[in-house]
C-alpha atoms as a PDB file:
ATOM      1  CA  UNK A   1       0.000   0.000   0.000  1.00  0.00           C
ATOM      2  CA  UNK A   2       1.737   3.044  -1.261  1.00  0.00           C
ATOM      3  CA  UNK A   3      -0.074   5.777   1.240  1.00  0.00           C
ATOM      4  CA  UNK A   4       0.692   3.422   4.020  1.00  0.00           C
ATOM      5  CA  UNK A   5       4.207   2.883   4.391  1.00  0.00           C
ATOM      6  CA  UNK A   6       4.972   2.556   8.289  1.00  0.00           C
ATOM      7  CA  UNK A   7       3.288  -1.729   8.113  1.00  0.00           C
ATOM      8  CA  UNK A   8       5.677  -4.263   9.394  1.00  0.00           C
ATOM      9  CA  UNK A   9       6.766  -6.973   7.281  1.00  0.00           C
ATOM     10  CA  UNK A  10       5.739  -9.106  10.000  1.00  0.00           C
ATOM     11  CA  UNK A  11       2.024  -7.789   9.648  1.00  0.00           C
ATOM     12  CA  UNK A  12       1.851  -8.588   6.171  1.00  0.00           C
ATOM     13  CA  UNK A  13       3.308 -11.872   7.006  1.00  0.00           C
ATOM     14  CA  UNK A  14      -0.025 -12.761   9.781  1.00  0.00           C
ATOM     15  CA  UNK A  15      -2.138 -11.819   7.190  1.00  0.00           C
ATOM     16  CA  UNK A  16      -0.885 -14.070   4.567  1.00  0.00           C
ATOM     17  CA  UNK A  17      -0.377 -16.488   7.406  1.00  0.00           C
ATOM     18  CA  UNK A  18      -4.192 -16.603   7.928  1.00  0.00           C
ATOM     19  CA  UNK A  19      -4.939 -17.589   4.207  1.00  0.00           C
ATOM     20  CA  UNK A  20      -5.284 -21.038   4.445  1.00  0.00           C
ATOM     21  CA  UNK A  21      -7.855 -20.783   7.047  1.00  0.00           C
ATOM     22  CA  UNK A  22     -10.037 -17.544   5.444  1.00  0.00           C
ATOM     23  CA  UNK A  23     -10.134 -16.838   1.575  1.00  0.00           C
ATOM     24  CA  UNK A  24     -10.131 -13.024   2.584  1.00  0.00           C
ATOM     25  CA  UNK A  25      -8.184 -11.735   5.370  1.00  0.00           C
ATOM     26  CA  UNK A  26      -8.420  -7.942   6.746  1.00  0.00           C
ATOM     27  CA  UNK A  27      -5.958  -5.776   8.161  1.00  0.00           C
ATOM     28  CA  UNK A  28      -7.947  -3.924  11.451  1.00  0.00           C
ATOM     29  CA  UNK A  29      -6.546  -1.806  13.632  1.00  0.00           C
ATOM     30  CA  UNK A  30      -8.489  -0.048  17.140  1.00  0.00           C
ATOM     31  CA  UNK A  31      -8.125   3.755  16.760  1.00  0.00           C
ATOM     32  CA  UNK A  32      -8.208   6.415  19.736  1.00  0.00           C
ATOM     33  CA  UNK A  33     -10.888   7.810  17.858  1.00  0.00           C
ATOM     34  CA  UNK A  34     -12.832   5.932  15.380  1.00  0.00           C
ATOM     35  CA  UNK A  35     -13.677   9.125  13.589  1.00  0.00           C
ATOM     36  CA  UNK A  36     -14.927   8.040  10.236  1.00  0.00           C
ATOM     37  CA  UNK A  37     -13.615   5.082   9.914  1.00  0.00           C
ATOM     38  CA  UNK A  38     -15.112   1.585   8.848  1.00  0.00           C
ATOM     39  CA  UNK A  39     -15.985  -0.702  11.227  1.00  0.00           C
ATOM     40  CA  UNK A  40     -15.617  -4.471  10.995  1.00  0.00           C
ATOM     41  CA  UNK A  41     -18.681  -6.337  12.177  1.00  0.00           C
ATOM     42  CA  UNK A  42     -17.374  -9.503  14.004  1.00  0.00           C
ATOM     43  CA  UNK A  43     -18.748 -13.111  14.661  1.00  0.00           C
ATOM     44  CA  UNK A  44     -16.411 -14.787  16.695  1.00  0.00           C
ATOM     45  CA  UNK A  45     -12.431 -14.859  15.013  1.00  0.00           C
ATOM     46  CA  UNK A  46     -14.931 -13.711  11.397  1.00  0.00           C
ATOM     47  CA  UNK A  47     -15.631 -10.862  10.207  1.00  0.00           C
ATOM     48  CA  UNK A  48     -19.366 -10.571   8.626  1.00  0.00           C
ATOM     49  CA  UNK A  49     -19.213  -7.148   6.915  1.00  0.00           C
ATOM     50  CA  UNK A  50     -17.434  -3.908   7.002  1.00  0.00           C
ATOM     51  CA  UNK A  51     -19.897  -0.862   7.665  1.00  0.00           C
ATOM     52  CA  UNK A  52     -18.816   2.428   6.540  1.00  0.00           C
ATOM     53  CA  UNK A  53     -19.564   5.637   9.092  1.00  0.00           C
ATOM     54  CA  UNK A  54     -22.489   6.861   6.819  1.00  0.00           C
ATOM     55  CA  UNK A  55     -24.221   3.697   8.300  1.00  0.00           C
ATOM     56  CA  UNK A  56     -22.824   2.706  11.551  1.00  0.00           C
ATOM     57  CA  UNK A  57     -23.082   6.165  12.593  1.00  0.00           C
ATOM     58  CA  UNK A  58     -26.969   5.719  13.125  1.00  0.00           C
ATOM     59  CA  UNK A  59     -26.467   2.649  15.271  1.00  0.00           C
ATOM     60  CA  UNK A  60     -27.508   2.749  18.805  1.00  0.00           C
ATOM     61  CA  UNK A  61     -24.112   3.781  21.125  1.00  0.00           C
ATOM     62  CA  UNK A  62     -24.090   0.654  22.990  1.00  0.00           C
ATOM     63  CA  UNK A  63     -23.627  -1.235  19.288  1.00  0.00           C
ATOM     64  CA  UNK A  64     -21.099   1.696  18.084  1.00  0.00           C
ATOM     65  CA  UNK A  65     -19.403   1.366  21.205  1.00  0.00           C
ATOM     66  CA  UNK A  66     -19.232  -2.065  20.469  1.00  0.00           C
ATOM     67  CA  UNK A  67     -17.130  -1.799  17.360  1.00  0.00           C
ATOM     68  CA  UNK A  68     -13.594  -1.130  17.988  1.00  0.00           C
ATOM     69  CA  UNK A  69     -11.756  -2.598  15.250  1.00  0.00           C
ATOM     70  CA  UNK A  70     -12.168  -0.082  12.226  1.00  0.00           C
ATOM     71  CA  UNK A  71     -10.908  -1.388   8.722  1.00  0.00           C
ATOM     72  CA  UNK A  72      -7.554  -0.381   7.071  1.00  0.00           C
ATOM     73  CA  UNK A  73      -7.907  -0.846   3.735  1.00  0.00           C
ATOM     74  CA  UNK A  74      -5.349  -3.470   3.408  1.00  0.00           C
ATOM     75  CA  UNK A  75      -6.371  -7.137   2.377  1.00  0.00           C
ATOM     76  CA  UNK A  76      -4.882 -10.406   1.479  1.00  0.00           C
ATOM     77  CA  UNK A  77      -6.749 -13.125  -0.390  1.00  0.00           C
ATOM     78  CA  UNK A  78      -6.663 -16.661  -2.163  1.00  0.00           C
ATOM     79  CA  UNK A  79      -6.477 -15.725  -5.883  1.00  0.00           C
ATOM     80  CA  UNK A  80      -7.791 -18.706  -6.465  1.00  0.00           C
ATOM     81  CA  UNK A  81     -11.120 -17.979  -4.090  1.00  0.00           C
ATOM     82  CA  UNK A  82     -10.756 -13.996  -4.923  1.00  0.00           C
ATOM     83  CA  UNK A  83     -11.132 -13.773  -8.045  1.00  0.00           C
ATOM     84  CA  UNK A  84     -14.628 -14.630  -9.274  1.00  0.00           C
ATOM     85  CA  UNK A  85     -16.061 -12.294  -6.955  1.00  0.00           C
ATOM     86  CA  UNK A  86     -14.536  -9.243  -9.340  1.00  0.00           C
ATOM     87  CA  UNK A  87     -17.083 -10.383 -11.570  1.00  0.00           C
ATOM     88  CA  UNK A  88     -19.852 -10.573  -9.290  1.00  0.00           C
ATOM     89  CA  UNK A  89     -18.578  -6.763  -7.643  1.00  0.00           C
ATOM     90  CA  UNK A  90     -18.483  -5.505 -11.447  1.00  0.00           C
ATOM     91  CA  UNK A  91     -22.167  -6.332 -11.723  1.00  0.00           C
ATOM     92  CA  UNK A  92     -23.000  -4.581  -8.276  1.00  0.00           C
ATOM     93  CA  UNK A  93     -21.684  -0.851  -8.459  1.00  0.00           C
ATOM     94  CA  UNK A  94     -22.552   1.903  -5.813  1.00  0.00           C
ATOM     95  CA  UNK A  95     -23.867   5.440  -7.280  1.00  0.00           C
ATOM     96  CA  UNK A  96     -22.110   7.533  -4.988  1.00  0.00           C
ATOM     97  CA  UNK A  97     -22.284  11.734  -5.344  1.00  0.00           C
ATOM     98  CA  UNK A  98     -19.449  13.935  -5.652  1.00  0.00           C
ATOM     99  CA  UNK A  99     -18.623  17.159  -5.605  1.00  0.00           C
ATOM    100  CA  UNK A 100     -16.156  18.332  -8.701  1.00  0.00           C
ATOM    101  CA  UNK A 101     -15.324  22.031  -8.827  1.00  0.00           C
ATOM    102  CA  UNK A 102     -17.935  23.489  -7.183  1.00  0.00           C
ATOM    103  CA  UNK A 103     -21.160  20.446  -8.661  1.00  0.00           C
ATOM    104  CA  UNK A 104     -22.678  17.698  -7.202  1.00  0.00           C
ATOM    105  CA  UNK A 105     -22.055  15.101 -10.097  1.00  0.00           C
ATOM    106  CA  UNK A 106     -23.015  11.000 -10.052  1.00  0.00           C
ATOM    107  CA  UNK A 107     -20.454   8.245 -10.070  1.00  0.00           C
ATOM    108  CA  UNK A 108     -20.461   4.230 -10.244  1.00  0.00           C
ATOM    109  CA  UNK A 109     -18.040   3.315  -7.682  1.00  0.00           C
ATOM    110  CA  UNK A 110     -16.930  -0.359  -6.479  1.00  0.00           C
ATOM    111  CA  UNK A 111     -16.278  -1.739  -2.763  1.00  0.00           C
ATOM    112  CA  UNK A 112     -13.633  -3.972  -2.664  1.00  0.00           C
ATOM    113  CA  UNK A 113     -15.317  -4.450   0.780  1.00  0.00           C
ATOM    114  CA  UNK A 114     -18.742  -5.962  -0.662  1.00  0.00           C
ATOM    115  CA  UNK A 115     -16.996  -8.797  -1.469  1.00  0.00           C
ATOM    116  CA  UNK A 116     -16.805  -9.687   2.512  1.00  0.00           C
ATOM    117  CA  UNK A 117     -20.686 -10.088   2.649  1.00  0.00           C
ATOM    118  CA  UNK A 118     -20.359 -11.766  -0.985  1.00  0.00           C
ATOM    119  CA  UNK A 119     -17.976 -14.457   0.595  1.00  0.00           C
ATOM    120  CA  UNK A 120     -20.308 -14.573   3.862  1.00  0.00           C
ATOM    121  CA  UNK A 121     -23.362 -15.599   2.109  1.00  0.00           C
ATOM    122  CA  UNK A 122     -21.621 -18.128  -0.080  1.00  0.00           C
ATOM    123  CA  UNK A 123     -20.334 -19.844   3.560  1.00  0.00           C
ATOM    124  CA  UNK A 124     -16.633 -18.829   3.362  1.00  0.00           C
ATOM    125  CA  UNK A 125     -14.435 -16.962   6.233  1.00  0.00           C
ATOM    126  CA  UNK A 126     -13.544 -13.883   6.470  1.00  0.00           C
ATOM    127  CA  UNK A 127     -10.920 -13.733   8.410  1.00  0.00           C
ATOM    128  CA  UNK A 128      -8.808 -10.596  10.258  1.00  0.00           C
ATOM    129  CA  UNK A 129      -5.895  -9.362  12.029  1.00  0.00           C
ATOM    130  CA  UNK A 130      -5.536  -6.446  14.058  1.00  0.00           C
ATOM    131  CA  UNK A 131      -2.434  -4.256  13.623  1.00  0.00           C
ATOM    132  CA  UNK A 132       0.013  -3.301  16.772  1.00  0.00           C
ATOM    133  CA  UNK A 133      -1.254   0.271  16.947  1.00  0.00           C
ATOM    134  CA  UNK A 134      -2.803   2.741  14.794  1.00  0.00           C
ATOM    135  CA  UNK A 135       0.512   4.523  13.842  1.00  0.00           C
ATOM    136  CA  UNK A 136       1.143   1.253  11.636  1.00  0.00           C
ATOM    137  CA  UNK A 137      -1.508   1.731   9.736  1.00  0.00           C
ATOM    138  CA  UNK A 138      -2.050   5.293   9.523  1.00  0.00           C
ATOM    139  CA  UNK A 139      -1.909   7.309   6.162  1.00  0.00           C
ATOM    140  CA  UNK A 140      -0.030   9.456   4.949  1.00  0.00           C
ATOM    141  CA  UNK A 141      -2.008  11.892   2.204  1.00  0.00           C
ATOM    142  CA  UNK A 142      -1.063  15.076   3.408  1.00  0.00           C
ATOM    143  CA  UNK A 143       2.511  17.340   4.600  1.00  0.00           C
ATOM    144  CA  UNK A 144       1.238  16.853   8.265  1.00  0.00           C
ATOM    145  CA  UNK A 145       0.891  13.298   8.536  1.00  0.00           C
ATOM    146  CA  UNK A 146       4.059  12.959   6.047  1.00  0.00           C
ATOM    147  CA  UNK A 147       5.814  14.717   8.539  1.00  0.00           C
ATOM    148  CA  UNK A 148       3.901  12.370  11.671  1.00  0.00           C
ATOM    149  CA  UNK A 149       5.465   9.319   9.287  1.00  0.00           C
ATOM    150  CA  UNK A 150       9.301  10.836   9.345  1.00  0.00           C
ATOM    151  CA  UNK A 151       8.871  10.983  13.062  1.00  0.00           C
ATOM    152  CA  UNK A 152       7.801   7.610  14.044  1.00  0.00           C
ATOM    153  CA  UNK A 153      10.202   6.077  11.247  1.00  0.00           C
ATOM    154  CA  UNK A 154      13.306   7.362  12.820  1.00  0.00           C
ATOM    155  CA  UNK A 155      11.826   7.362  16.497  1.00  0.00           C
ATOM    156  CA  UNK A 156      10.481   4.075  16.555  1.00  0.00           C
ATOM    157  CA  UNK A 157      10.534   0.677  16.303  1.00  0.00           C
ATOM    158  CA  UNK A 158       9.394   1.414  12.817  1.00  0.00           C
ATOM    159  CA  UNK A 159      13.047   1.925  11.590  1.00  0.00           C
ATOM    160  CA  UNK A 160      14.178  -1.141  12.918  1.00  0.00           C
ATOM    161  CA  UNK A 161      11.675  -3.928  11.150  1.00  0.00           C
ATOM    162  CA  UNK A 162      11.583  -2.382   8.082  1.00  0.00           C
END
Protein backbone atom coordinates (compact mmCIF):
# COMPACT_ATOMS: atom_id res chain seq x y z
CA UNK A 1 0.00 0.00 0.00
CA UNK A 2 1.74 3.04 -1.26
CA UNK A 3 -0.07 5.78 1.24
CA UNK A 4 0.69 3.42 4.02
CA UNK A 5 4.21 2.88 4.39
CA UNK A 6 4.97 2.56 8.29
CA UNK A 7 3.29 -1.73 8.11
CA UNK A 8 5.68 -4.26 9.39
CA UNK A 9 6.77 -6.97 7.28
CA UNK A 10 5.74 -9.11 10.00
CA UNK A 11 2.02 -7.79 9.65
CA UNK A 12 1.85 -8.59 6.17
CA UNK A 13 3.31 -11.87 7.01
CA UNK A 14 -0.03 -12.76 9.78
CA UNK A 15 -2.14 -11.82 7.19
CA UNK A 16 -0.88 -14.07 4.57
CA UNK A 17 -0.38 -16.49 7.41
CA UNK A 18 -4.19 -16.60 7.93
CA UNK A 19 -4.94 -17.59 4.21
CA UNK A 20 -5.28 -21.04 4.44
CA UNK A 21 -7.86 -20.78 7.05
CA UNK A 22 -10.04 -17.54 5.44
CA UNK A 23 -10.13 -16.84 1.57
CA UNK A 24 -10.13 -13.02 2.58
CA UNK A 25 -8.18 -11.73 5.37
CA UNK A 26 -8.42 -7.94 6.75
CA UNK A 27 -5.96 -5.78 8.16
CA UNK A 28 -7.95 -3.92 11.45
CA UNK A 29 -6.55 -1.81 13.63
CA UNK A 30 -8.49 -0.05 17.14
CA UNK A 31 -8.13 3.75 16.76
CA UNK A 32 -8.21 6.41 19.74
CA UNK A 33 -10.89 7.81 17.86
CA UNK A 34 -12.83 5.93 15.38
CA UNK A 35 -13.68 9.13 13.59
CA UNK A 36 -14.93 8.04 10.24
CA UNK A 37 -13.62 5.08 9.91
CA UNK A 38 -15.11 1.59 8.85
CA UNK A 39 -15.99 -0.70 11.23
CA UNK A 40 -15.62 -4.47 10.99
CA UNK A 41 -18.68 -6.34 12.18
CA UNK A 42 -17.37 -9.50 14.00
CA UNK A 43 -18.75 -13.11 14.66
CA UNK A 44 -16.41 -14.79 16.70
CA UNK A 45 -12.43 -14.86 15.01
CA UNK A 46 -14.93 -13.71 11.40
CA UNK A 47 -15.63 -10.86 10.21
CA UNK A 48 -19.37 -10.57 8.63
CA UNK A 49 -19.21 -7.15 6.92
CA UNK A 50 -17.43 -3.91 7.00
CA UNK A 51 -19.90 -0.86 7.66
CA UNK A 52 -18.82 2.43 6.54
CA UNK A 53 -19.56 5.64 9.09
CA UNK A 54 -22.49 6.86 6.82
CA UNK A 55 -24.22 3.70 8.30
CA UNK A 56 -22.82 2.71 11.55
CA UNK A 57 -23.08 6.17 12.59
CA UNK A 58 -26.97 5.72 13.13
CA UNK A 59 -26.47 2.65 15.27
CA UNK A 60 -27.51 2.75 18.81
CA UNK A 61 -24.11 3.78 21.13
CA UNK A 62 -24.09 0.65 22.99
CA UNK A 63 -23.63 -1.24 19.29
CA UNK A 64 -21.10 1.70 18.08
CA UNK A 65 -19.40 1.37 21.20
CA UNK A 66 -19.23 -2.07 20.47
CA UNK A 67 -17.13 -1.80 17.36
CA UNK A 68 -13.59 -1.13 17.99
CA UNK A 69 -11.76 -2.60 15.25
CA UNK A 70 -12.17 -0.08 12.23
CA UNK A 71 -10.91 -1.39 8.72
CA UNK A 72 -7.55 -0.38 7.07
CA UNK A 73 -7.91 -0.85 3.73
CA UNK A 74 -5.35 -3.47 3.41
CA UNK A 75 -6.37 -7.14 2.38
CA UNK A 76 -4.88 -10.41 1.48
CA UNK A 77 -6.75 -13.13 -0.39
CA UNK A 78 -6.66 -16.66 -2.16
CA UNK A 79 -6.48 -15.73 -5.88
CA UNK A 80 -7.79 -18.71 -6.46
CA UNK A 81 -11.12 -17.98 -4.09
CA UNK A 82 -10.76 -14.00 -4.92
CA UNK A 83 -11.13 -13.77 -8.05
CA UNK A 84 -14.63 -14.63 -9.27
CA UNK A 85 -16.06 -12.29 -6.95
CA UNK A 86 -14.54 -9.24 -9.34
CA UNK A 87 -17.08 -10.38 -11.57
CA UNK A 88 -19.85 -10.57 -9.29
CA UNK A 89 -18.58 -6.76 -7.64
CA UNK A 90 -18.48 -5.51 -11.45
CA UNK A 91 -22.17 -6.33 -11.72
CA UNK A 92 -23.00 -4.58 -8.28
CA UNK A 93 -21.68 -0.85 -8.46
CA UNK A 94 -22.55 1.90 -5.81
CA UNK A 95 -23.87 5.44 -7.28
CA UNK A 96 -22.11 7.53 -4.99
CA UNK A 97 -22.28 11.73 -5.34
CA UNK A 98 -19.45 13.94 -5.65
CA UNK A 99 -18.62 17.16 -5.61
CA UNK A 100 -16.16 18.33 -8.70
CA UNK A 101 -15.32 22.03 -8.83
CA UNK A 102 -17.93 23.49 -7.18
CA UNK A 103 -21.16 20.45 -8.66
CA UNK A 104 -22.68 17.70 -7.20
CA UNK A 105 -22.05 15.10 -10.10
CA UNK A 106 -23.01 11.00 -10.05
CA UNK A 107 -20.45 8.25 -10.07
CA UNK A 108 -20.46 4.23 -10.24
CA UNK A 109 -18.04 3.31 -7.68
CA UNK A 110 -16.93 -0.36 -6.48
CA UNK A 111 -16.28 -1.74 -2.76
CA UNK A 112 -13.63 -3.97 -2.66
CA UNK A 113 -15.32 -4.45 0.78
CA UNK A 114 -18.74 -5.96 -0.66
CA UNK A 115 -17.00 -8.80 -1.47
CA UNK A 116 -16.80 -9.69 2.51
CA UNK A 117 -20.69 -10.09 2.65
CA UNK A 118 -20.36 -11.77 -0.98
CA UNK A 119 -17.98 -14.46 0.60
CA UNK A 120 -20.31 -14.57 3.86
CA UNK A 121 -23.36 -15.60 2.11
CA UNK A 122 -21.62 -18.13 -0.08
CA UNK A 123 -20.33 -19.84 3.56
CA UNK A 124 -16.63 -18.83 3.36
CA UNK A 125 -14.43 -16.96 6.23
CA UNK A 126 -13.54 -13.88 6.47
CA UNK A 127 -10.92 -13.73 8.41
CA UNK A 128 -8.81 -10.60 10.26
CA UNK A 129 -5.89 -9.36 12.03
CA UNK A 130 -5.54 -6.45 14.06
CA UNK A 131 -2.43 -4.26 13.62
CA UNK A 132 0.01 -3.30 16.77
CA UNK A 133 -1.25 0.27 16.95
CA UNK A 134 -2.80 2.74 14.79
CA UNK A 135 0.51 4.52 13.84
CA UNK A 136 1.14 1.25 11.64
CA UNK A 137 -1.51 1.73 9.74
CA UNK A 138 -2.05 5.29 9.52
CA UNK A 139 -1.91 7.31 6.16
CA UNK A 140 -0.03 9.46 4.95
CA UNK A 141 -2.01 11.89 2.20
CA UNK A 142 -1.06 15.08 3.41
CA UNK A 143 2.51 17.34 4.60
CA UNK A 144 1.24 16.85 8.27
CA UNK A 145 0.89 13.30 8.54
CA UNK A 146 4.06 12.96 6.05
CA UNK A 147 5.81 14.72 8.54
CA UNK A 148 3.90 12.37 11.67
CA UNK A 149 5.47 9.32 9.29
CA UNK A 150 9.30 10.84 9.34
CA UNK A 151 8.87 10.98 13.06
CA UNK A 152 7.80 7.61 14.04
CA UNK A 153 10.20 6.08 11.25
CA UNK A 154 13.31 7.36 12.82
CA UNK A 155 11.83 7.36 16.50
CA UNK A 156 10.48 4.07 16.56
CA UNK A 157 10.53 0.68 16.30
CA UNK A 158 9.39 1.41 12.82
CA UNK A 159 13.05 1.92 11.59
CA UNK A 160 14.18 -1.14 12.92
CA UNK A 161 11.68 -3.93 11.15
CA UNK A 162 11.58 -2.38 8.08
Amino acid sequence: MGDVPLVKPSTYAHLVAQLPSSPFVVLGFRPSDKKQYGVLELDGDGVTRIVEWKYWKTYPKERRDNLTICNSGIYSARTRDFLPYLARLERSPHTVHKEREGKVMEFQEFFITDIVEFMRGDGLKVGYVVAENEDEIMGVDDLPSLKKAQRLFHASAFHSTC
